[in-house]
ModelCIF file with pLDDT and N, C-alpha, C, O atoms, coordinates in Angstrom:
data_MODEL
#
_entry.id   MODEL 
#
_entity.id                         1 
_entity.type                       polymer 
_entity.pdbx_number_of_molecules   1 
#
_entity_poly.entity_id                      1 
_entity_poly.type                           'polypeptide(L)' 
_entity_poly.nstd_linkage                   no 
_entity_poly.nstd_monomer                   no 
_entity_poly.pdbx_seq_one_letter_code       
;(UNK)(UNK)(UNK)(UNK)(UNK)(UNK)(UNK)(UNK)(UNK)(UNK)(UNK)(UNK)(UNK)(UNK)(UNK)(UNK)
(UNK)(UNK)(UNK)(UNK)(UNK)(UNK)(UNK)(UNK)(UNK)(UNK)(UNK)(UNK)(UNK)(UNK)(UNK)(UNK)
(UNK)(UNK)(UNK)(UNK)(UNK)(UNK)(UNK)(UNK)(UNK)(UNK)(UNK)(UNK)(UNK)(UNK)(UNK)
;
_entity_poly.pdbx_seq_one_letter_code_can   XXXXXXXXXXXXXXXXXXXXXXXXXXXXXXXXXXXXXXXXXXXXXXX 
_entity_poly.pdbx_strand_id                 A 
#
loop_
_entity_poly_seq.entity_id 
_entity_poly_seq.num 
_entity_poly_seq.mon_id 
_entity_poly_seq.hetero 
1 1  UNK n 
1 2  UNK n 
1 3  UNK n 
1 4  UNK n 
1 5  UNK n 
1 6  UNK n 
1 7  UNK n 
1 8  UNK n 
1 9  UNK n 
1 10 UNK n 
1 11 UNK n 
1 12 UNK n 
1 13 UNK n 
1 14 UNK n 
1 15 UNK n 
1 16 UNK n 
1 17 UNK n 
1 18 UNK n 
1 19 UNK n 
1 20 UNK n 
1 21 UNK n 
1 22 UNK n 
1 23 UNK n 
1 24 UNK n 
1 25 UNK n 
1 26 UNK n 
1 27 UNK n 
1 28 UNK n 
1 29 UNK n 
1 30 UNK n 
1 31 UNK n 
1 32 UNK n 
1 33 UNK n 
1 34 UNK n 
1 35 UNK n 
1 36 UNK n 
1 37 UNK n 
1 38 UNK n 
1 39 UNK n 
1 40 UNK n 
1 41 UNK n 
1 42 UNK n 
1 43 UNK n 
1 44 UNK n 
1 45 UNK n 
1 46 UNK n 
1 47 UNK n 
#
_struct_asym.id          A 
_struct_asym.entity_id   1 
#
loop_
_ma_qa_metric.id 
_ma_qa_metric.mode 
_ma_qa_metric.name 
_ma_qa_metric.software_group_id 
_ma_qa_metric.type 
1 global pLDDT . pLDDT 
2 local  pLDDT . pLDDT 
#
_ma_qa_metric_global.metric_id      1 
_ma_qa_metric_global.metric_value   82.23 
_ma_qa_metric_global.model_id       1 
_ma_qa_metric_global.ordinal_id     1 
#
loop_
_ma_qa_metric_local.label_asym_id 
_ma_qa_metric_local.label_comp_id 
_ma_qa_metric_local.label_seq_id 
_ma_qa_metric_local.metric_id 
_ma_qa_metric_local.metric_value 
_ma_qa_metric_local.model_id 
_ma_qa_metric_local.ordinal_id 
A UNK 1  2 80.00 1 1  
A UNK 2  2 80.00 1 2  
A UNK 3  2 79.00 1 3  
A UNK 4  2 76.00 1 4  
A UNK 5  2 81.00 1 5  
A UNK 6  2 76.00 1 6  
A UNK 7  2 80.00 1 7  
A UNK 8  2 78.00 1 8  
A UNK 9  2 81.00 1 9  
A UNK 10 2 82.00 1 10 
A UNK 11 2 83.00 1 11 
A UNK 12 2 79.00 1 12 
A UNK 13 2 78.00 1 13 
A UNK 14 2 83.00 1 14 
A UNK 15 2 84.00 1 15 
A UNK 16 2 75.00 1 16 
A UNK 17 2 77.00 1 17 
A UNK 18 2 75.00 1 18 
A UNK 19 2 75.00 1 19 
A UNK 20 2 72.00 1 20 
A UNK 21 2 75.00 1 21 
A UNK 22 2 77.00 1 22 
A UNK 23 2 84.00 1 23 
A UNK 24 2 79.00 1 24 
A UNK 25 2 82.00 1 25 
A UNK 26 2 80.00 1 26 
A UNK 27 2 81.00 1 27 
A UNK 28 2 79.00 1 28 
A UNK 29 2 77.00 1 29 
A UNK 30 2 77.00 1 30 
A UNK 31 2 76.00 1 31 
A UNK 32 2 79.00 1 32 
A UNK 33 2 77.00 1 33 
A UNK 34 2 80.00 1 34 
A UNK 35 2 76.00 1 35 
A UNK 36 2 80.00 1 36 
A UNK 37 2 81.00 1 37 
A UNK 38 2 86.00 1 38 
A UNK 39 2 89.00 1 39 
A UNK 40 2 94.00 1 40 
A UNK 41 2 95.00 1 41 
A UNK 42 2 97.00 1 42 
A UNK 43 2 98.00 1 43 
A UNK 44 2 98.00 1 44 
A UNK 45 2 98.00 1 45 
A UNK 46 2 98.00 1 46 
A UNK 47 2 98.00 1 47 
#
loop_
_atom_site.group_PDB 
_atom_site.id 
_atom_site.type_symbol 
_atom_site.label_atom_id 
_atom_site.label_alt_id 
_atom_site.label_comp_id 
_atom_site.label_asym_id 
_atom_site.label_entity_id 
_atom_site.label_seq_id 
_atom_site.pdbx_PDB_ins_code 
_atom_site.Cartn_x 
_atom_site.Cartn_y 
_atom_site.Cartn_z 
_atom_site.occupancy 
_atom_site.B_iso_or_equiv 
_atom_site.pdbx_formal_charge 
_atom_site.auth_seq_id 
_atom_site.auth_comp_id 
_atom_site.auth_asym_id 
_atom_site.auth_atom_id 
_atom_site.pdbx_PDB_model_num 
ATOM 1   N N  . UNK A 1 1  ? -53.137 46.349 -69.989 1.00 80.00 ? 1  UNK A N  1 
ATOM 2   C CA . UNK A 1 1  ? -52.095 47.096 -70.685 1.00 80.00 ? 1  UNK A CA 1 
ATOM 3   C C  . UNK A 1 1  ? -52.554 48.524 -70.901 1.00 80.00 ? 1  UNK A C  1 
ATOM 4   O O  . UNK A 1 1  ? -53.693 48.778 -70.507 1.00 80.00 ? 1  UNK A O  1 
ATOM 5   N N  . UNK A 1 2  ? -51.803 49.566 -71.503 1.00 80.00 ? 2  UNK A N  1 
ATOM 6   C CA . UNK A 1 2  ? -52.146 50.677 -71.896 1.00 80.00 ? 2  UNK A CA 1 
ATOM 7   C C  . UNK A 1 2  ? -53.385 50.714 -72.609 1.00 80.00 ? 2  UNK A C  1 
ATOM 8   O O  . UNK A 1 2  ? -53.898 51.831 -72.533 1.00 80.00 ? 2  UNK A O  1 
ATOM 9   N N  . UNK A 1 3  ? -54.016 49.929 -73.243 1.00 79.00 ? 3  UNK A N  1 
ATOM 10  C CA . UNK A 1 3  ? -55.132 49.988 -74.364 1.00 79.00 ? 3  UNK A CA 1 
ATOM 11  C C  . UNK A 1 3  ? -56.129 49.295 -73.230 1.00 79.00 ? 3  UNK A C  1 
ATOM 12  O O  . UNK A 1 3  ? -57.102 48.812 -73.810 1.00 79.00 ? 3  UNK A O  1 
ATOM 13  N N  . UNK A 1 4  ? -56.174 49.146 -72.151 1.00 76.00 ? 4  UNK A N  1 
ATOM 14  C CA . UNK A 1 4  ? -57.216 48.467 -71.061 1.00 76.00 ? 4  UNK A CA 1 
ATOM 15  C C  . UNK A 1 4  ? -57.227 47.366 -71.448 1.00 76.00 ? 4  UNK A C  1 
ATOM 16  O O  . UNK A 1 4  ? -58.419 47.116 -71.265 1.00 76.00 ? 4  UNK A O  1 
ATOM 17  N N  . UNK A 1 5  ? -56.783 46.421 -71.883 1.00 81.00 ? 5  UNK A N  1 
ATOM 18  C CA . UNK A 1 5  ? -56.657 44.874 -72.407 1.00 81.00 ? 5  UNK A CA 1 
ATOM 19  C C  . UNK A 1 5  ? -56.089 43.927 -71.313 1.00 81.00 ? 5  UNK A C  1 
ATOM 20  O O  . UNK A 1 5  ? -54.975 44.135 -70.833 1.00 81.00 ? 5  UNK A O  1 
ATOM 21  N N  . UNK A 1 6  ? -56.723 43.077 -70.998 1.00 76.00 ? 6  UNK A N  1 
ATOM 22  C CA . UNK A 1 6  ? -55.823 42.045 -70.550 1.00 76.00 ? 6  UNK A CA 1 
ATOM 23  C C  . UNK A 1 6  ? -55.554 40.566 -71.434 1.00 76.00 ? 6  UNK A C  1 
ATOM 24  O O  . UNK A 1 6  ? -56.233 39.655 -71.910 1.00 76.00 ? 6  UNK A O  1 
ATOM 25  N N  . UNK A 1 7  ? -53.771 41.052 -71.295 1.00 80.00 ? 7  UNK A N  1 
ATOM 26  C CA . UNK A 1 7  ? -53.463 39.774 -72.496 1.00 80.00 ? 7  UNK A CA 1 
ATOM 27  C C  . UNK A 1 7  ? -53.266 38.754 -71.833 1.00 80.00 ? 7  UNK A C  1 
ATOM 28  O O  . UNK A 1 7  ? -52.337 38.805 -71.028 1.00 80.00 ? 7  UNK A O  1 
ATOM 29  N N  . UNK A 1 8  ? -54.160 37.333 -71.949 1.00 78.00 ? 8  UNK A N  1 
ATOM 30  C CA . UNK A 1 8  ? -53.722 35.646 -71.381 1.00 78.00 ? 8  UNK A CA 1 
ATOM 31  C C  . UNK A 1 8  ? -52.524 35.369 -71.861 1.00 78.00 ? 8  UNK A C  1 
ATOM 32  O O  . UNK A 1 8  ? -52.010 35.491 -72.973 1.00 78.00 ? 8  UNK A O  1 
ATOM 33  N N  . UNK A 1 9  ? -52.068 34.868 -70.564 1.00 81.00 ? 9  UNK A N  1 
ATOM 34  C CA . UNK A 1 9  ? -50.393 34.008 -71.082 1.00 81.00 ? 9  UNK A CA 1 
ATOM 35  C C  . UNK A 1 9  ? -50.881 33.031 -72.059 1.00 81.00 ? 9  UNK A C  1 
ATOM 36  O O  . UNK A 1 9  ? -51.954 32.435 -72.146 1.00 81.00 ? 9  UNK A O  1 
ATOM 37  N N  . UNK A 1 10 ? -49.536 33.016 -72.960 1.00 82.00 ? 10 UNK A N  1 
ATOM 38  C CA . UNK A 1 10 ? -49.745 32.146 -74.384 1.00 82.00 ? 10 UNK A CA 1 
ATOM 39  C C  . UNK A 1 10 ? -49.717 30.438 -73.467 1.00 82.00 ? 10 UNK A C  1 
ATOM 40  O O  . UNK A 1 10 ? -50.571 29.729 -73.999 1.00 82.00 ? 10 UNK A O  1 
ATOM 41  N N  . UNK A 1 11 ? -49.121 29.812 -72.512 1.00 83.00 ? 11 UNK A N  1 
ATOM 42  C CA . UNK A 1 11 ? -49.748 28.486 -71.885 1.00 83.00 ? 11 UNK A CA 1 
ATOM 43  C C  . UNK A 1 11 ? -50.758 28.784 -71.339 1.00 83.00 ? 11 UNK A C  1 
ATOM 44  O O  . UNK A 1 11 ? -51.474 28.279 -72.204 1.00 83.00 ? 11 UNK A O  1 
ATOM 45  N N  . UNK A 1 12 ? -51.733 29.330 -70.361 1.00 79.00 ? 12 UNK A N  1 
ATOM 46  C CA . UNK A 1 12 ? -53.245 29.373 -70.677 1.00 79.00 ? 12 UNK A CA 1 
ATOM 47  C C  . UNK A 1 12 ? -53.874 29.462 -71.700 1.00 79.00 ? 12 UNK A C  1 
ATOM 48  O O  . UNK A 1 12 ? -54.933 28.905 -71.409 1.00 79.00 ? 12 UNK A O  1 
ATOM 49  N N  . UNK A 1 13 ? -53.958 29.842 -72.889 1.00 78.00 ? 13 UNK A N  1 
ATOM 50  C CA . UNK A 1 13 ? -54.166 29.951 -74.504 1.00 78.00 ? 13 UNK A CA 1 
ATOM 51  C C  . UNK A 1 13 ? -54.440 28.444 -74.363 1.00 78.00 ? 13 UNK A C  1 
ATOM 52  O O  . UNK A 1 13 ? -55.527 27.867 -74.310 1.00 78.00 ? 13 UNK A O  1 
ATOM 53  N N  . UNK A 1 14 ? -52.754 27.772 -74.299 1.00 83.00 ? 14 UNK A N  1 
ATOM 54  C CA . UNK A 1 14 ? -52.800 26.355 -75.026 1.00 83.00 ? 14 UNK A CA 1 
ATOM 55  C C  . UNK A 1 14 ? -53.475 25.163 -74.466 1.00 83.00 ? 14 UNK A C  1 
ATOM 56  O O  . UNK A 1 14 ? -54.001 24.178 -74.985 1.00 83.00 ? 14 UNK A O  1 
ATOM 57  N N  . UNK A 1 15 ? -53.223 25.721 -72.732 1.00 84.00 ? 15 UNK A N  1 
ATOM 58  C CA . UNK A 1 15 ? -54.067 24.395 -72.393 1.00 84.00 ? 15 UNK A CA 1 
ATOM 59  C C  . UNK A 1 15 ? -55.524 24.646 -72.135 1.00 84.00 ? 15 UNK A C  1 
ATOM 60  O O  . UNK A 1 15 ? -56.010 23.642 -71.613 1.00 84.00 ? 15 UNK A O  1 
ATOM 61  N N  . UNK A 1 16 ? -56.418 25.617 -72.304 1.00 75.00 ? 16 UNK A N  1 
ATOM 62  C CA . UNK A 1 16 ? -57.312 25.919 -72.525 1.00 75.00 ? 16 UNK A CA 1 
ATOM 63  C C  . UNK A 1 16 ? -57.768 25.630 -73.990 1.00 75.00 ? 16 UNK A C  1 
ATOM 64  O O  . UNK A 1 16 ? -58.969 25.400 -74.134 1.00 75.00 ? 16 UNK A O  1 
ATOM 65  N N  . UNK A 1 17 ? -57.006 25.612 -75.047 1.00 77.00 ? 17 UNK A N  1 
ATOM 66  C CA . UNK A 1 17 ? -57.292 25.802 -75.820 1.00 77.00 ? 17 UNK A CA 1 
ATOM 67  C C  . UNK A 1 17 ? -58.174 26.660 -76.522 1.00 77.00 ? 17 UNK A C  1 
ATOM 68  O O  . UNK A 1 17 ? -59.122 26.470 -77.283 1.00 77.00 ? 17 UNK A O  1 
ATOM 69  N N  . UNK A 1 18 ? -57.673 27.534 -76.117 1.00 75.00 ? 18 UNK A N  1 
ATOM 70  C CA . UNK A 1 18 ? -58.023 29.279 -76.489 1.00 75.00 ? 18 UNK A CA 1 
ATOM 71  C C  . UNK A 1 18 ? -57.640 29.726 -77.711 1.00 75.00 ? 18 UNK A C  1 
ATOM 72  O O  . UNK A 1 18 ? -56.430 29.952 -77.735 1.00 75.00 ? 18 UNK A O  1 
ATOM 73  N N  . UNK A 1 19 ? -58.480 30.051 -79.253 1.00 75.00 ? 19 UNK A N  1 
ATOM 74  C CA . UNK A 1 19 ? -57.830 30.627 -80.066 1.00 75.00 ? 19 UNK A CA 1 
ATOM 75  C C  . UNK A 1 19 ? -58.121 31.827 -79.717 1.00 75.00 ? 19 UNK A C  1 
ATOM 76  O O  . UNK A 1 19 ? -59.176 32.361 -79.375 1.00 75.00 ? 19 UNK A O  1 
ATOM 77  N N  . UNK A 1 20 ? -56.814 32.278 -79.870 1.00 72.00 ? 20 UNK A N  1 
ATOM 78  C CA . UNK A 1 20 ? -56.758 33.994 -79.793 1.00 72.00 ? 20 UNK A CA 1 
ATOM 79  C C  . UNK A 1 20 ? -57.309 34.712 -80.760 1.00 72.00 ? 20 UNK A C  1 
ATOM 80  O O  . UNK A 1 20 ? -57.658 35.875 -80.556 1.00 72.00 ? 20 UNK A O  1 
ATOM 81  N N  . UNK A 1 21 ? -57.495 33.938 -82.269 1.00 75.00 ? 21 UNK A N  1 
ATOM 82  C CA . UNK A 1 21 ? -58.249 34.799 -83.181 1.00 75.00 ? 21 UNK A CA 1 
ATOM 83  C C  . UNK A 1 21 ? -59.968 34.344 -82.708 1.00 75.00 ? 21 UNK A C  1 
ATOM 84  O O  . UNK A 1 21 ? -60.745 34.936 -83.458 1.00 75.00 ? 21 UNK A O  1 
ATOM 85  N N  . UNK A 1 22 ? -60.543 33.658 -81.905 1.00 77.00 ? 22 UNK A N  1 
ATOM 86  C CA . UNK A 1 22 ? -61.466 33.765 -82.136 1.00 77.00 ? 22 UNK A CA 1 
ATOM 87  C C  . UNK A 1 22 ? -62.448 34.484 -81.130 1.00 77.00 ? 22 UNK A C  1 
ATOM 88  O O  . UNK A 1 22 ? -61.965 35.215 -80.266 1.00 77.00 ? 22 UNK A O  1 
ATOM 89  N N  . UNK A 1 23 ? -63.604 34.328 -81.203 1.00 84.00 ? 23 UNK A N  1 
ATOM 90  C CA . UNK A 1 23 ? -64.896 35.684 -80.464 1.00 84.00 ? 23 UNK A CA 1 
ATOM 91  C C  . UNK A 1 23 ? -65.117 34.765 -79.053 1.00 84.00 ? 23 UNK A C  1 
ATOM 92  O O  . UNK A 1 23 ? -65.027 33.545 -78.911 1.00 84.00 ? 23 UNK A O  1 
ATOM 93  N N  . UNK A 1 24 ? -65.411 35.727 -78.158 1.00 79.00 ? 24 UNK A N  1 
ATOM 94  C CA . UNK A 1 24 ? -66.034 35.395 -77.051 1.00 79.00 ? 24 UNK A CA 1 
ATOM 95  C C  . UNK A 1 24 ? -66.581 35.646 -76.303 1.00 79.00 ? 24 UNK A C  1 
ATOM 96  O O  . UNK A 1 24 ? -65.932 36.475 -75.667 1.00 79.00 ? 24 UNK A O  1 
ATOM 97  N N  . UNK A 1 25 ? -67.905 35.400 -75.649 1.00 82.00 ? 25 UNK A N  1 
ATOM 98  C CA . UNK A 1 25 ? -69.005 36.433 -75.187 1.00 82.00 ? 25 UNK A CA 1 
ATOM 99  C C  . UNK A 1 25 ? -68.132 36.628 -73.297 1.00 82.00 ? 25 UNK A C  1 
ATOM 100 O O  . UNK A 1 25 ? -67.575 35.626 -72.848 1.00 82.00 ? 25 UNK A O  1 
ATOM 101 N N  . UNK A 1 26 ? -68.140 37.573 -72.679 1.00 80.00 ? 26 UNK A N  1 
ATOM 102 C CA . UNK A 1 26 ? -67.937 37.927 -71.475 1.00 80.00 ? 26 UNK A CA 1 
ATOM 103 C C  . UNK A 1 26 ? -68.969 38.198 -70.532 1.00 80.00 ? 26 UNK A C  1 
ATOM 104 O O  . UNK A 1 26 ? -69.696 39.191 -70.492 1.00 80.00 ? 26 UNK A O  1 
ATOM 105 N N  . UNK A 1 27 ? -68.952 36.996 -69.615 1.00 81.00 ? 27 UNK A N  1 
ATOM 106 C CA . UNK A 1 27 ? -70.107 36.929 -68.923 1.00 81.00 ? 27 UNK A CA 1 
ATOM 107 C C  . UNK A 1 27 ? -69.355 37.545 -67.208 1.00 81.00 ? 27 UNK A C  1 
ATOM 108 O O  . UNK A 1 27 ? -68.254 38.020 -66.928 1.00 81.00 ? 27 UNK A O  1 
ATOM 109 N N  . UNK A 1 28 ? -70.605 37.226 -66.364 1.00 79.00 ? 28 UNK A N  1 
ATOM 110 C CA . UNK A 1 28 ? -70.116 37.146 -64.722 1.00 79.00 ? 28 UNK A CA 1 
ATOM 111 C C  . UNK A 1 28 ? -71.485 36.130 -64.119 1.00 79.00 ? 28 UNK A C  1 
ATOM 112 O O  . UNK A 1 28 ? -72.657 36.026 -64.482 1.00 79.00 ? 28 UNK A O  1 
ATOM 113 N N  . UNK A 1 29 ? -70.920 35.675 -63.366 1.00 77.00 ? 29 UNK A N  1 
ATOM 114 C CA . UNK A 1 29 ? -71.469 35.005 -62.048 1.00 77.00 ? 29 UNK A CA 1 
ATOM 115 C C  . UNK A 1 29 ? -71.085 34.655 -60.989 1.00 77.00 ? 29 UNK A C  1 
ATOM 116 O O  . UNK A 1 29 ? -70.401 33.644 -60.828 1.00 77.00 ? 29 UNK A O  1 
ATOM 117 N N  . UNK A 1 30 ? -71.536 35.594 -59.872 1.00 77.00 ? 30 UNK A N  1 
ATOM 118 C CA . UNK A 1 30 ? -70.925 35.699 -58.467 1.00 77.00 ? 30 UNK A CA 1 
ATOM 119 C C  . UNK A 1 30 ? -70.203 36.089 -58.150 1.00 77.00 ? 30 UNK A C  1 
ATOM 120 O O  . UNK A 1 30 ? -69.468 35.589 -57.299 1.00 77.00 ? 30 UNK A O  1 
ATOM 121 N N  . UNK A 1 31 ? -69.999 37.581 -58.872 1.00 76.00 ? 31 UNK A N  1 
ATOM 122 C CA . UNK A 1 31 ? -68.846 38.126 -58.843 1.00 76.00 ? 31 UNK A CA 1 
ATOM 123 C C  . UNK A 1 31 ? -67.463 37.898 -59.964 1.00 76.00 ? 31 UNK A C  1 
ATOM 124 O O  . UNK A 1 31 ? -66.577 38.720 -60.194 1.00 76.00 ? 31 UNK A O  1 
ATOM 125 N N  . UNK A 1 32 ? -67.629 36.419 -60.589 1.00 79.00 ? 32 UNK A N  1 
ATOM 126 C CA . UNK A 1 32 ? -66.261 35.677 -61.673 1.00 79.00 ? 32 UNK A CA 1 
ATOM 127 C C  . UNK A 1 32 ? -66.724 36.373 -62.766 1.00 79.00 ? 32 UNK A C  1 
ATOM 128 O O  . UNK A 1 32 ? -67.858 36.764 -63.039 1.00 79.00 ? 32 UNK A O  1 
ATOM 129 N N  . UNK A 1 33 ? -65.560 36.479 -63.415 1.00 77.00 ? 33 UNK A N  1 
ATOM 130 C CA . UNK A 1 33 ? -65.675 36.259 -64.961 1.00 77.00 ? 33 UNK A CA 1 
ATOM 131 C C  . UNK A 1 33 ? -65.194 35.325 -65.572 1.00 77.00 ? 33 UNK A C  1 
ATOM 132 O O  . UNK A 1 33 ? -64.238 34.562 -65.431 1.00 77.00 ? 33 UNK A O  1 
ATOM 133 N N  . UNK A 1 34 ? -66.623 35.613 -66.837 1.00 80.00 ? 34 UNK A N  1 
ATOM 134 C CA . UNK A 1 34 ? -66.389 34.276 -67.603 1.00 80.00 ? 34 UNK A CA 1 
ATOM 135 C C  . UNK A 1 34 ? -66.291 34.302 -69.229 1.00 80.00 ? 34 UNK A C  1 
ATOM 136 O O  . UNK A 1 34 ? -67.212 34.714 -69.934 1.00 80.00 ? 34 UNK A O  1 
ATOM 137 N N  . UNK A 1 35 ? -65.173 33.857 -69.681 1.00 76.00 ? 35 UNK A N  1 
ATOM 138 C CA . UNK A 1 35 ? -65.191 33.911 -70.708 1.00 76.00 ? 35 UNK A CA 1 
ATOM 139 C C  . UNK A 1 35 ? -66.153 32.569 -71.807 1.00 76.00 ? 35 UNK A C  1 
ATOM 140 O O  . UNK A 1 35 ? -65.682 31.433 -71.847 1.00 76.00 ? 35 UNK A O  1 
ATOM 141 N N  . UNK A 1 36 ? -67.331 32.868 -72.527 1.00 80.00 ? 36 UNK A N  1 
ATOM 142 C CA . UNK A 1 36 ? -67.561 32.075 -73.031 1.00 80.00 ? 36 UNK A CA 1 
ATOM 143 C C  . UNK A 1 36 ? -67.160 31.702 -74.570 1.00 80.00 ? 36 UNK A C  1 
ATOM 144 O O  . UNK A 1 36 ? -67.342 32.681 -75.294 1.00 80.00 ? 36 UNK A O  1 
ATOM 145 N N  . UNK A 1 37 ? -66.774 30.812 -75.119 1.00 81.00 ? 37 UNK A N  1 
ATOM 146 C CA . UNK A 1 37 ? -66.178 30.909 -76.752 1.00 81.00 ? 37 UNK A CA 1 
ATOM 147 C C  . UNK A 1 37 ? -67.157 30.554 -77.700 1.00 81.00 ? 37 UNK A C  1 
ATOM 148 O O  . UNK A 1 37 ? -67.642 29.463 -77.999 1.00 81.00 ? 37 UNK A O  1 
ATOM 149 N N  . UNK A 1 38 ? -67.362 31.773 -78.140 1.00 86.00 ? 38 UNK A N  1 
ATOM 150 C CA . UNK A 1 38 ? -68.867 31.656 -79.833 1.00 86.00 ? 38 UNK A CA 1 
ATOM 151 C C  . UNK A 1 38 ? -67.789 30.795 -80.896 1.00 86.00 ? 38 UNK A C  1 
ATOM 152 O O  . UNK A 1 38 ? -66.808 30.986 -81.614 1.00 86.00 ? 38 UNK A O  1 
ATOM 153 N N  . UNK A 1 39 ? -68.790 29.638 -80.410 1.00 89.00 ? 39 UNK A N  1 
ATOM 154 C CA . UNK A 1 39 ? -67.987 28.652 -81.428 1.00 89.00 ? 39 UNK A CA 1 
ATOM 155 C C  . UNK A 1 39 ? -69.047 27.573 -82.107 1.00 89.00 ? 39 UNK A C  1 
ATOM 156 O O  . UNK A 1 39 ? -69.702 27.186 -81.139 1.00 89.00 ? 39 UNK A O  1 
ATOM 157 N N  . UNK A 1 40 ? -69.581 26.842 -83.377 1.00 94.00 ? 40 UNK A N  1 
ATOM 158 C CA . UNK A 1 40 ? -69.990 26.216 -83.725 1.00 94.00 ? 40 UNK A CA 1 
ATOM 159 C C  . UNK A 1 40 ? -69.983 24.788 -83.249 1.00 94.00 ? 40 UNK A C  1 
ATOM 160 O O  . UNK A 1 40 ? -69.815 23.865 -84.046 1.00 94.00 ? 40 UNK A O  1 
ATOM 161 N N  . UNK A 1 41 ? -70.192 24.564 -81.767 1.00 95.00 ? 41 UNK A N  1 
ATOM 162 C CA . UNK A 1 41 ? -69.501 22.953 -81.100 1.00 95.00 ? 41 UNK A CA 1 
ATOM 163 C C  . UNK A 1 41 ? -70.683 22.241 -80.905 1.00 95.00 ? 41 UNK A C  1 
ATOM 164 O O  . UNK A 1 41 ? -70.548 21.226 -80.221 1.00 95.00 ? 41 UNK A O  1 
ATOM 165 N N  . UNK A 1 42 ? -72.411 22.620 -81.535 1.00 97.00 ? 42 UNK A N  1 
ATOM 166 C CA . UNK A 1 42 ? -73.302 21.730 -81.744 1.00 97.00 ? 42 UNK A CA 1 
ATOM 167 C C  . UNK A 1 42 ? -72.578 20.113 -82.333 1.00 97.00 ? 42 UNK A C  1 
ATOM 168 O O  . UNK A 1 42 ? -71.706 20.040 -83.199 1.00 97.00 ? 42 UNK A O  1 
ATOM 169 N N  . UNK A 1 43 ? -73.263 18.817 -81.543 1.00 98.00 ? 43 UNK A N  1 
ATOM 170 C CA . UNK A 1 43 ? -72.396 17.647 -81.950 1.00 98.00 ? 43 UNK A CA 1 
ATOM 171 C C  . UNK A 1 43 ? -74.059 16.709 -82.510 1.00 98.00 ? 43 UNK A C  1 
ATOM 172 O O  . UNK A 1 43 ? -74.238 15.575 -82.954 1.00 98.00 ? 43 UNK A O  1 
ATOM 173 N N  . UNK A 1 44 ? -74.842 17.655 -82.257 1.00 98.00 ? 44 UNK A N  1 
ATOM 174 C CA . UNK A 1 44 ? -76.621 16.315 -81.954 1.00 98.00 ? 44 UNK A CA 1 
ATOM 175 C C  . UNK A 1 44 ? -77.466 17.500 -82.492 1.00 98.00 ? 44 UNK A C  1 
ATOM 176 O O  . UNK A 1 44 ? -77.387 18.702 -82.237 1.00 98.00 ? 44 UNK A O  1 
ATOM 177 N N  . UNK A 1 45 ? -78.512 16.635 -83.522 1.00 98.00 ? 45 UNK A N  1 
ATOM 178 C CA . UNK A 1 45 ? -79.748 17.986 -83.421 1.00 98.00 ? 45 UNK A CA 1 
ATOM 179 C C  . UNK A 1 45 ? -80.973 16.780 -83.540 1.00 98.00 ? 45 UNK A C  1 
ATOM 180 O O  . UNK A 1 45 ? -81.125 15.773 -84.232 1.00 98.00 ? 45 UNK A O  1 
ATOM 181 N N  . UNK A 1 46 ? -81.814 17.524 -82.380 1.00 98.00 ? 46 UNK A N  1 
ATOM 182 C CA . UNK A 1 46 ? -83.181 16.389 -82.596 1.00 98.00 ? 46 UNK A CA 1 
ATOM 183 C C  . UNK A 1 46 ? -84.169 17.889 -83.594 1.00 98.00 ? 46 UNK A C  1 
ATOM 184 O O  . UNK A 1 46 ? -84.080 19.109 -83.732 1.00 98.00 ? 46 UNK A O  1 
ATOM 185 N N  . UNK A 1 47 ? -84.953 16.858 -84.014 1.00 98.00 ? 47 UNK A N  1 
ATOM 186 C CA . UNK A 1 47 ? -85.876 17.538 -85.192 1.00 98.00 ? 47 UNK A CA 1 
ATOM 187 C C  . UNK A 1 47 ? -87.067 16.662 -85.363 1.00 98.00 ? 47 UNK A C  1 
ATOM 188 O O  . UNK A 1 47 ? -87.929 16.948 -86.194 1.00 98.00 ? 47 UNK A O  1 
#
């Protein structure tokens, strides 16, 4: 868009399950981009 943004269609959002309010690190490999989502989804902790 004018502000250099690219906005995801709101059905990629959903079936991705993409919150739009939340953070996400922007990676590449092999040329792709990748969106990764900073999210708290630890499920196991060995100690």
């Amino acid at each position: 868009d004018q502000h250099g943004s690219f906005p995801l269609p709101p059905d990629f959002l959903n079936r991705r399950r993409l919150d739009p309010s939340a953070e996400y690190w922007l990676d590449e490999r092999d040329g792709d981009l990748i969106l990764h989502p900073r999210r708290p989804d630890a499920r196991k902790i060995f100690i």
